[in-house]
C-alpha atoms as a PDB file:
ATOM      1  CA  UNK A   1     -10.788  70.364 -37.200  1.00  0.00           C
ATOM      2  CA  UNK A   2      -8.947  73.799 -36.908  1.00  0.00           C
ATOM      3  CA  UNK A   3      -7.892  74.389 -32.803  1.00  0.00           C
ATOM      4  CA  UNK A   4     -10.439  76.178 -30.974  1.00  0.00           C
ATOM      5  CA  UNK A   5      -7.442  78.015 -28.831  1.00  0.00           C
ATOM      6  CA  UNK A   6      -6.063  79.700 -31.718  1.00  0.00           C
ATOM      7  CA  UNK A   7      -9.272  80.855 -33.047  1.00  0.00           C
ATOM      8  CA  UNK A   8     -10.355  82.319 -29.893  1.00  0.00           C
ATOM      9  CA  UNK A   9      -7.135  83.788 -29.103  1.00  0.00           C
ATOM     10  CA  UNK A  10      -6.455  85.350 -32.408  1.00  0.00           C
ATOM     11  CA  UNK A  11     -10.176  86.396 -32.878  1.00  0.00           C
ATOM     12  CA  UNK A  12     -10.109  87.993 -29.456  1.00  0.00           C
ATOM     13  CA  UNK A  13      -7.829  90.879 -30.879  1.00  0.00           C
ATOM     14  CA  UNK A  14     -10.501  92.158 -33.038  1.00  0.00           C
ATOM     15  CA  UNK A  15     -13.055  92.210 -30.586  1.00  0.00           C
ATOM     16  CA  UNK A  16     -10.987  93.799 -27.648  1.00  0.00           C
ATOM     17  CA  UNK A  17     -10.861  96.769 -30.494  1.00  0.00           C
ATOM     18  CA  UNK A  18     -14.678  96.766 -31.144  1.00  0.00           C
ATOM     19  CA  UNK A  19     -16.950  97.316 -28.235  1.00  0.00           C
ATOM     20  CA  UNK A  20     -19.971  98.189 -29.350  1.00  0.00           C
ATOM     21  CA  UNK A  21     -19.865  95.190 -30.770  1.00  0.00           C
ATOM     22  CA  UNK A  22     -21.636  91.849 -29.112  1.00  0.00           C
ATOM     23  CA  UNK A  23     -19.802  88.507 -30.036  1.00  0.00           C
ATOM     24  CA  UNK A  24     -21.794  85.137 -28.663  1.00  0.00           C
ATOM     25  CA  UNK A  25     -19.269  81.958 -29.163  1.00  0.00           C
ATOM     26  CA  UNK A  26     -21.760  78.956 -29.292  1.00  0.00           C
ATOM     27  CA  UNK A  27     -20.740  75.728 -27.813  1.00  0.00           C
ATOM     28  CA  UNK A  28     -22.611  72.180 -28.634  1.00  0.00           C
ATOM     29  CA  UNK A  29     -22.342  69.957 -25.811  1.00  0.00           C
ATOM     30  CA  UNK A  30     -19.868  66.854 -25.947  1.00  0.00           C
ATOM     31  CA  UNK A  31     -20.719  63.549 -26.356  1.00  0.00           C
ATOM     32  CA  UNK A  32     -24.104  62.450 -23.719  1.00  0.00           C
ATOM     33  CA  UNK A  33     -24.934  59.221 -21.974  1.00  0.00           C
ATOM     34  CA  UNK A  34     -26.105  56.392 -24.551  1.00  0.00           C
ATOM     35  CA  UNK A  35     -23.571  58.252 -27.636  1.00  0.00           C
ATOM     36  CA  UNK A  36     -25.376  58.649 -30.711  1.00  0.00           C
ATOM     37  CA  UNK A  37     -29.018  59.185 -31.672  1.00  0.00           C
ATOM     38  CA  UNK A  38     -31.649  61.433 -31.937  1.00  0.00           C
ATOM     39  CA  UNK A  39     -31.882  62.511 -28.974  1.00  0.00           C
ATOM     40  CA  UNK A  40     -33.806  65.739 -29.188  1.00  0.00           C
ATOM     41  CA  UNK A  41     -35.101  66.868 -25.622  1.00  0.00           C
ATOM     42  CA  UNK A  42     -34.183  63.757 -23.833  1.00  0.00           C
ATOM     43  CA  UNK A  43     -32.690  65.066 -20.806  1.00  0.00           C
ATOM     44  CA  UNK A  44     -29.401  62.699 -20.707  1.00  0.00           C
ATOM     45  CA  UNK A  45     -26.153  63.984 -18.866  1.00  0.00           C
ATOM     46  CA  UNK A  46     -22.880  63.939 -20.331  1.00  0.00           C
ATOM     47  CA  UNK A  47     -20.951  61.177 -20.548  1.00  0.00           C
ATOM     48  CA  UNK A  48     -17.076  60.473 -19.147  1.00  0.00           C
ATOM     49  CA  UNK A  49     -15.993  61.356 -22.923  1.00  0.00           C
ATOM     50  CA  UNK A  50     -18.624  64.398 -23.438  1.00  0.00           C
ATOM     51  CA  UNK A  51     -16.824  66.385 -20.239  1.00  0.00           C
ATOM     52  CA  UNK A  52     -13.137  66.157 -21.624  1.00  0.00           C
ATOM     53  CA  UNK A  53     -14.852  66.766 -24.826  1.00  0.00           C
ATOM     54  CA  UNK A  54     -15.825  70.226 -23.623  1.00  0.00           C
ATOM     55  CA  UNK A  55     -13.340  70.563 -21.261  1.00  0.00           C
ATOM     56  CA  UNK A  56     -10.803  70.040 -23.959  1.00  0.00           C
ATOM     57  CA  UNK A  57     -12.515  72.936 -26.028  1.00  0.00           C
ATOM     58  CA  UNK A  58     -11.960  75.385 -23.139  1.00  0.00           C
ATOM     59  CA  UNK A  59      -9.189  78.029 -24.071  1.00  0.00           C
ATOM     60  CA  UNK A  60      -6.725  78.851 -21.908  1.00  0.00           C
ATOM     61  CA  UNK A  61      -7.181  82.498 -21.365  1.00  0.00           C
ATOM     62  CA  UNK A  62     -11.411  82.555 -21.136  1.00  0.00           C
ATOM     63  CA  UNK A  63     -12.286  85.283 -23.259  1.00  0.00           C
ATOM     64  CA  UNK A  64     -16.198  84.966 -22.556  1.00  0.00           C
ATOM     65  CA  UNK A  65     -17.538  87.492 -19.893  1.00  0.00           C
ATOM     66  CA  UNK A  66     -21.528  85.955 -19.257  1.00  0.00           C
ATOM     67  CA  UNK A  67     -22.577  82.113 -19.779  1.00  0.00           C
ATOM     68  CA  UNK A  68     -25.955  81.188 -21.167  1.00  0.00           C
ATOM     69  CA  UNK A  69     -27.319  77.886 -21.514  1.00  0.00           C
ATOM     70  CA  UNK A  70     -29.678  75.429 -22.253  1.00  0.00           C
ATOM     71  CA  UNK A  71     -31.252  74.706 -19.835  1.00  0.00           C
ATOM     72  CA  UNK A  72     -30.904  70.427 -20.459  1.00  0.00           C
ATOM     73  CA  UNK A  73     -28.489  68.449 -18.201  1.00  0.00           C
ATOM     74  CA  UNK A  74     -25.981  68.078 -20.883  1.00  0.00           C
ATOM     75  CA  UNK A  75     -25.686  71.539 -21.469  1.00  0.00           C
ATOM     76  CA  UNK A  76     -26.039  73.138 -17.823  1.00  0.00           C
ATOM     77  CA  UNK A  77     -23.856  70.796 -15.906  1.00  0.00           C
ATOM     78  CA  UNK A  78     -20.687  71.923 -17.651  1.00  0.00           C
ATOM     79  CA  UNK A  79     -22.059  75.607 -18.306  1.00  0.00           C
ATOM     80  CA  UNK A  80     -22.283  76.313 -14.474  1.00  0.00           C
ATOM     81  CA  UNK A  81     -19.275  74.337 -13.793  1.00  0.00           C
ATOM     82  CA  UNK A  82     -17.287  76.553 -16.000  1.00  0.00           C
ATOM     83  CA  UNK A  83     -19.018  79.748 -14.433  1.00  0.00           C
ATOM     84  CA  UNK A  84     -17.729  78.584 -11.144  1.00  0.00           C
ATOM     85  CA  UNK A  85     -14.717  78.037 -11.907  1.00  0.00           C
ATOM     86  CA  UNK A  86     -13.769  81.172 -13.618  1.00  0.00           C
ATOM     87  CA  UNK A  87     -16.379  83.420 -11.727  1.00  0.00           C
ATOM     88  CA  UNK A  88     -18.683  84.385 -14.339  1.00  0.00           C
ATOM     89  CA  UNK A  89     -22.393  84.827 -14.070  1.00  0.00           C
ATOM     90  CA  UNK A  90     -24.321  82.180 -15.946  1.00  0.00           C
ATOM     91  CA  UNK A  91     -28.490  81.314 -16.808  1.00  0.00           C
ATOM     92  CA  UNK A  92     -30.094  79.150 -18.435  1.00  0.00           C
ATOM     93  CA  UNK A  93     -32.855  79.803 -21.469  1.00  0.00           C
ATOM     94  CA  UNK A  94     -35.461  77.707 -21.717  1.00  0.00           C
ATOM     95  CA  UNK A  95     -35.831  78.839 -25.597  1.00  0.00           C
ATOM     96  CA  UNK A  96     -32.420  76.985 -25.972  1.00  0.00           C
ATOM     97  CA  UNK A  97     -33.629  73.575 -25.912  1.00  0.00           C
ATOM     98  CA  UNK A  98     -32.880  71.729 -28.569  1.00  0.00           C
ATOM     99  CA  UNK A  99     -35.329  71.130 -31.547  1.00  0.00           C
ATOM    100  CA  UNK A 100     -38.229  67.837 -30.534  1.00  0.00           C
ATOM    101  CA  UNK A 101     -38.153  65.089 -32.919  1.00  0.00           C
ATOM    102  CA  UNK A 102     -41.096  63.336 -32.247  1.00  0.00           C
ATOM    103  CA  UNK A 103     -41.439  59.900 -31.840  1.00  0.00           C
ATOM    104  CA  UNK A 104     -37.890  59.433 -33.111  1.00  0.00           C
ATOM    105  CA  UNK A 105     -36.179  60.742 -29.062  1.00  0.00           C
ATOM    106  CA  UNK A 106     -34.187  58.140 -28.133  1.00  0.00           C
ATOM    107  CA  UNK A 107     -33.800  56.188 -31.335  1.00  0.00           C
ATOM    108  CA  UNK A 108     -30.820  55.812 -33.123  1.00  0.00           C
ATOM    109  CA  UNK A 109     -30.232  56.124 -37.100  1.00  0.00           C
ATOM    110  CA  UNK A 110     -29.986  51.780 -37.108  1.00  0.00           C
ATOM    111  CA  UNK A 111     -33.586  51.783 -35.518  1.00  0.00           C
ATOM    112  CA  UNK A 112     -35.132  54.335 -37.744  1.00  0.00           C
ATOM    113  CA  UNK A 113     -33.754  52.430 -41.082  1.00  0.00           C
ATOM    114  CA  UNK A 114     -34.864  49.175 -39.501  1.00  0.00           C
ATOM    115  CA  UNK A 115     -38.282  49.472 -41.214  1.00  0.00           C
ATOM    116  CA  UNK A 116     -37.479  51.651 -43.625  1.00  0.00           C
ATOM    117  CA  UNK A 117     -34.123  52.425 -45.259  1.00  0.00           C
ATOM    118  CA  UNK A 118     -35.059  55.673 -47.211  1.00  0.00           C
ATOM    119  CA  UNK A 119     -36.251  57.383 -43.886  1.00  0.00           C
ATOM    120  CA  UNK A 120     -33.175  59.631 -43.357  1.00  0.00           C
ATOM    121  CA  UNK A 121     -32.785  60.034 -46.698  1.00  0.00           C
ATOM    122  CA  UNK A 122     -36.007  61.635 -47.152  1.00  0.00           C
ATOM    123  CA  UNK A 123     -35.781  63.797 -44.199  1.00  0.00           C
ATOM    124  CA  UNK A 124     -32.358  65.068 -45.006  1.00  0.00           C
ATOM    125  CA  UNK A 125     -34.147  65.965 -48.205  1.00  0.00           C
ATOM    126  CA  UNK A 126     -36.962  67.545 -47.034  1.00  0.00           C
ATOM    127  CA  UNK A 127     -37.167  67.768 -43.271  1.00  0.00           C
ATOM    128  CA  UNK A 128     -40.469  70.139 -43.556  1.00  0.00           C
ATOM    129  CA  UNK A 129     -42.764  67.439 -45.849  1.00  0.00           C
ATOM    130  CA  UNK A 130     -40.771  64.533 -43.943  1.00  0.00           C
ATOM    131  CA  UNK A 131     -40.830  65.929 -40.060  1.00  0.00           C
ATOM    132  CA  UNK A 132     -41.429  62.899 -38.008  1.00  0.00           C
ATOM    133  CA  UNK A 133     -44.657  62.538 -36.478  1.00  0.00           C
ATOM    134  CA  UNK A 134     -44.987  64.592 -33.276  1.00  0.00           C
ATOM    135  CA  UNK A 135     -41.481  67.031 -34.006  1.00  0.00           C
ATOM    136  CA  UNK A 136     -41.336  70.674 -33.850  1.00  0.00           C
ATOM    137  CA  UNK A 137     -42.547  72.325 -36.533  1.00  0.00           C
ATOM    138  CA  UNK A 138     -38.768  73.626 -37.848  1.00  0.00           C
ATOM    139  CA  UNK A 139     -40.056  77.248 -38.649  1.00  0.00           C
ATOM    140  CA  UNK A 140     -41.036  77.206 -34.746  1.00  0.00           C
ATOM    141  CA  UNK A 141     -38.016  76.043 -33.720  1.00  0.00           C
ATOM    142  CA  UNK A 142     -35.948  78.715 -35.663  1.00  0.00           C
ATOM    143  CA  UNK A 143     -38.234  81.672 -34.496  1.00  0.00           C
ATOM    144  CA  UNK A 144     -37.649  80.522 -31.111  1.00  0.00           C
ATOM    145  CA  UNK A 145     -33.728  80.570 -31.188  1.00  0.00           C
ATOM    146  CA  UNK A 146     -33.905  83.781 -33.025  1.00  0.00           C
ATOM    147  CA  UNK A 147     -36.320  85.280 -30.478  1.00  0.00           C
ATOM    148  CA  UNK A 148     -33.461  84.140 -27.660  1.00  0.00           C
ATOM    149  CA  UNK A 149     -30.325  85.453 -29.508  1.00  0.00           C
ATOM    150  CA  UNK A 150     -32.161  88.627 -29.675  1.00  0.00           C
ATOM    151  CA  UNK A 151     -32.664  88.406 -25.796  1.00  0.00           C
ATOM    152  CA  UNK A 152     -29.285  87.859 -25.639  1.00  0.00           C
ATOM    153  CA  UNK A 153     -28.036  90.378 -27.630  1.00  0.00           C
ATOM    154  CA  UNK A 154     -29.897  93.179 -26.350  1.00  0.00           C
ATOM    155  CA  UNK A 155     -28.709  92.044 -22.744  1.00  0.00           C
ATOM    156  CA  UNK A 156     -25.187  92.399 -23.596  1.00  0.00           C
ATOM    157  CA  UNK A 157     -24.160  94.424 -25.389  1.00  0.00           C
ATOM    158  CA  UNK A 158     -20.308  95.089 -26.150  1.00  0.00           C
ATOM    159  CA  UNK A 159     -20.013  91.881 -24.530  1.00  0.00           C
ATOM    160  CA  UNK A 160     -18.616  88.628 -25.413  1.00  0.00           C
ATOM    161  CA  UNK A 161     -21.200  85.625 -24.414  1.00  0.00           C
ATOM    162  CA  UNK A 162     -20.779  82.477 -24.382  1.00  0.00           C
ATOM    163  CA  UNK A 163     -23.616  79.830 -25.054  1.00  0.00           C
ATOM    164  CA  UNK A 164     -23.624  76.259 -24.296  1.00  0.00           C
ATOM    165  CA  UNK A 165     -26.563  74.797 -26.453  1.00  0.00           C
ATOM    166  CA  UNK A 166     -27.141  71.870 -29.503  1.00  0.00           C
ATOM    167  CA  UNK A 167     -26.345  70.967 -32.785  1.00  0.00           C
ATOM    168  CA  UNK A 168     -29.967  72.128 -33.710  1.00  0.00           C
ATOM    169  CA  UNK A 169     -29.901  75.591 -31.950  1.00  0.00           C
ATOM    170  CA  UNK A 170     -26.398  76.098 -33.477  1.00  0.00           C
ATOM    171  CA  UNK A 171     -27.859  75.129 -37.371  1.00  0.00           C
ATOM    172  CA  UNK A 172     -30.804  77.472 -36.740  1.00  0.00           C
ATOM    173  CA  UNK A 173     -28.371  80.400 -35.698  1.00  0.00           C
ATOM    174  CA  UNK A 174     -25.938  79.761 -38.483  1.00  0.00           C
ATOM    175  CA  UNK A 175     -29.252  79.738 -40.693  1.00  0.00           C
ATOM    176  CA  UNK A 176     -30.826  83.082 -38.982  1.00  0.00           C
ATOM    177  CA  UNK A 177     -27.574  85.245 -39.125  1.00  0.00           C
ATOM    178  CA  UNK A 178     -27.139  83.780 -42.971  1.00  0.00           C
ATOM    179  CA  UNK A 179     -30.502  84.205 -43.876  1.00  0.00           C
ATOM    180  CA  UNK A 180     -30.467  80.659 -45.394  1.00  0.00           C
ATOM    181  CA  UNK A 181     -33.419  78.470 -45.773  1.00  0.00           C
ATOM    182  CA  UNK A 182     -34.286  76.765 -42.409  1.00  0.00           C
ATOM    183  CA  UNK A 183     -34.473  73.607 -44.700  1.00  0.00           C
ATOM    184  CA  UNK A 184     -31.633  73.140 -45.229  1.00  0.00           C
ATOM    185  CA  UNK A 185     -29.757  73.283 -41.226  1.00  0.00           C
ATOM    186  CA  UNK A 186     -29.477  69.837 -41.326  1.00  0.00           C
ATOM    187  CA  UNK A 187     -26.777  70.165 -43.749  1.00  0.00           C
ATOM    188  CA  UNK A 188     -24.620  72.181 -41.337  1.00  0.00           C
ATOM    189  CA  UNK A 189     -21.964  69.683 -39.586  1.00  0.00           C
ATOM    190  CA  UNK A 190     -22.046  70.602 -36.046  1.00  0.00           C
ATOM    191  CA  UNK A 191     -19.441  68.184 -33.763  1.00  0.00           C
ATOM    192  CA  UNK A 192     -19.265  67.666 -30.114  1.00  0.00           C
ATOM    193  CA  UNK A 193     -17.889  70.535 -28.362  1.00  0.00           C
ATOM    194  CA  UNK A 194     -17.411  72.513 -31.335  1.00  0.00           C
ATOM    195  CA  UNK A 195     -17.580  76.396 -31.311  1.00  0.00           C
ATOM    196  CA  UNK A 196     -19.511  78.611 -33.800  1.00  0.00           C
ATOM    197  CA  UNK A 197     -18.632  82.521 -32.945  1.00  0.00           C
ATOM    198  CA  UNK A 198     -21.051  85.054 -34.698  1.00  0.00           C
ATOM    199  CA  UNK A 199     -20.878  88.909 -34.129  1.00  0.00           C
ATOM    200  CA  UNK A 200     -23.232  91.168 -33.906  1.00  0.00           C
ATOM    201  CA  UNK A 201     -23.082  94.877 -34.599  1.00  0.00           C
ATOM    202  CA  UNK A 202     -25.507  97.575 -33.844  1.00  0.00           C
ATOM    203  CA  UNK A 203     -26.918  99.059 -37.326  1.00  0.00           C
ATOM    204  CA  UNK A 204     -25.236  96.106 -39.486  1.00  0.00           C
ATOM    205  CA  UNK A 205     -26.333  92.573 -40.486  1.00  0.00           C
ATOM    206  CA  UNK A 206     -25.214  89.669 -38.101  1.00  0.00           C
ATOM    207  CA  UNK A 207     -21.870  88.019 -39.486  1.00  0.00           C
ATOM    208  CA  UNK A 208     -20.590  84.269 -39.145  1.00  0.00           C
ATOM    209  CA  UNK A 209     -17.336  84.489 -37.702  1.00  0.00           C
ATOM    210  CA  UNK A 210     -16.139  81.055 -37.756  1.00  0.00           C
ATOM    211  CA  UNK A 211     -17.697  77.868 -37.764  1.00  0.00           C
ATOM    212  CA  UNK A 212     -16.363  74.146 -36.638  1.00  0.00           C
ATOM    213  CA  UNK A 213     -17.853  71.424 -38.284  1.00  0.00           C
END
């Protein structure tokens, strides 16, 4: 994984230079309570691990000047602790939440091949003809997060923003600023406490800045 610190610092430059420009550094949350599953909207807090995760992913010099987050426990807690400590304003979005999955919250990938092996497999496929009974609709989901960027971006602009959010809101922003098939998000590798920066530039296309996977 390339070091978060270096990006930030070195991509900081450009911005400082640019301020019409609005940059929003997305943050997945670290590891929760109960590790690994599809969690979806389950409202678990961070684990021990998950706040050193994020903590770890701080920079040294904060470059972000407004925190938004979502507004689940795994995401706020550290999002408002982070405001507090540096004395930046923060809110939470309710749009922000990550994507539903249905009767498969709260199981992990062993429980959901239990029954059937080929389960992931087709729903890494084809998560549209294989959404699991009850889950967002993905084209909902993605005109959701799209609808808050935009709310974000018209809020600040010329600013840098941080927000604190989930490996599904991240995919669906890396998909919406690419213009890739929503389809295919699940194929984006989005880690604990990993940071996706994307600019935005009045009269221009959105741009992927960086990405950690």
């Amino acid at each position: 994984m390339v070091n978060s610190h270096r990006i930030i610092d070195y991509v900081g430059v450009d911005i400082a230079m640019s301020t019409n420009r609005t940059i929003i550094d997305f943050m997945r949350h670290g590891e929760p309570v109960g590790g690994r599953r599809y969690r979806g909207q389950i409202d678990d807090p961070l684990s021990d691990l998950g706040w050193q995760q994020m903590r770890d992913a701080v920079p040294s010099e904060i470059p972000w000047q407004v925190i938004v987050s979502s507004p689940l426990i795994r995401c706020q807690a550290f999002a408002e602790e982070l405001a507090q400590t540096h004395g930046l304003s923060c809110r939470s979005e309710d749009r922000l939440k990550e994507i539903g999955f249905g009767v498969w919250e709260g199981m992990t990938r062993d429980q959901l091949c239990a029954d059937d092996p080929h389960i992931l497999q087709r729903f890494f496929s084809d998560p549209v003809a294989n959404r699991p009974q009850g889950a967002e609709v993905l084209v909902d989901f993605q005109q959701r997060i799209c609808r808050a960027i935009d709310n974000i971006v018209d809020e600040n602009p010329g600013r840098h923003v941080l927000v604190v959010a989930h490996a599904g809101v991240i995919r669906a922003a890396i998909s919406y600023v690419l213009g890739s098939p929503i389809e295919n998000m699940f194929r984006i590798k989005v880690s604990n406490a990993a940071i996706t920066r994307l600019q935005f530039t009045p009269g221009s296309p959105p741009t992927l800045l960086f990405h950690e996977g």
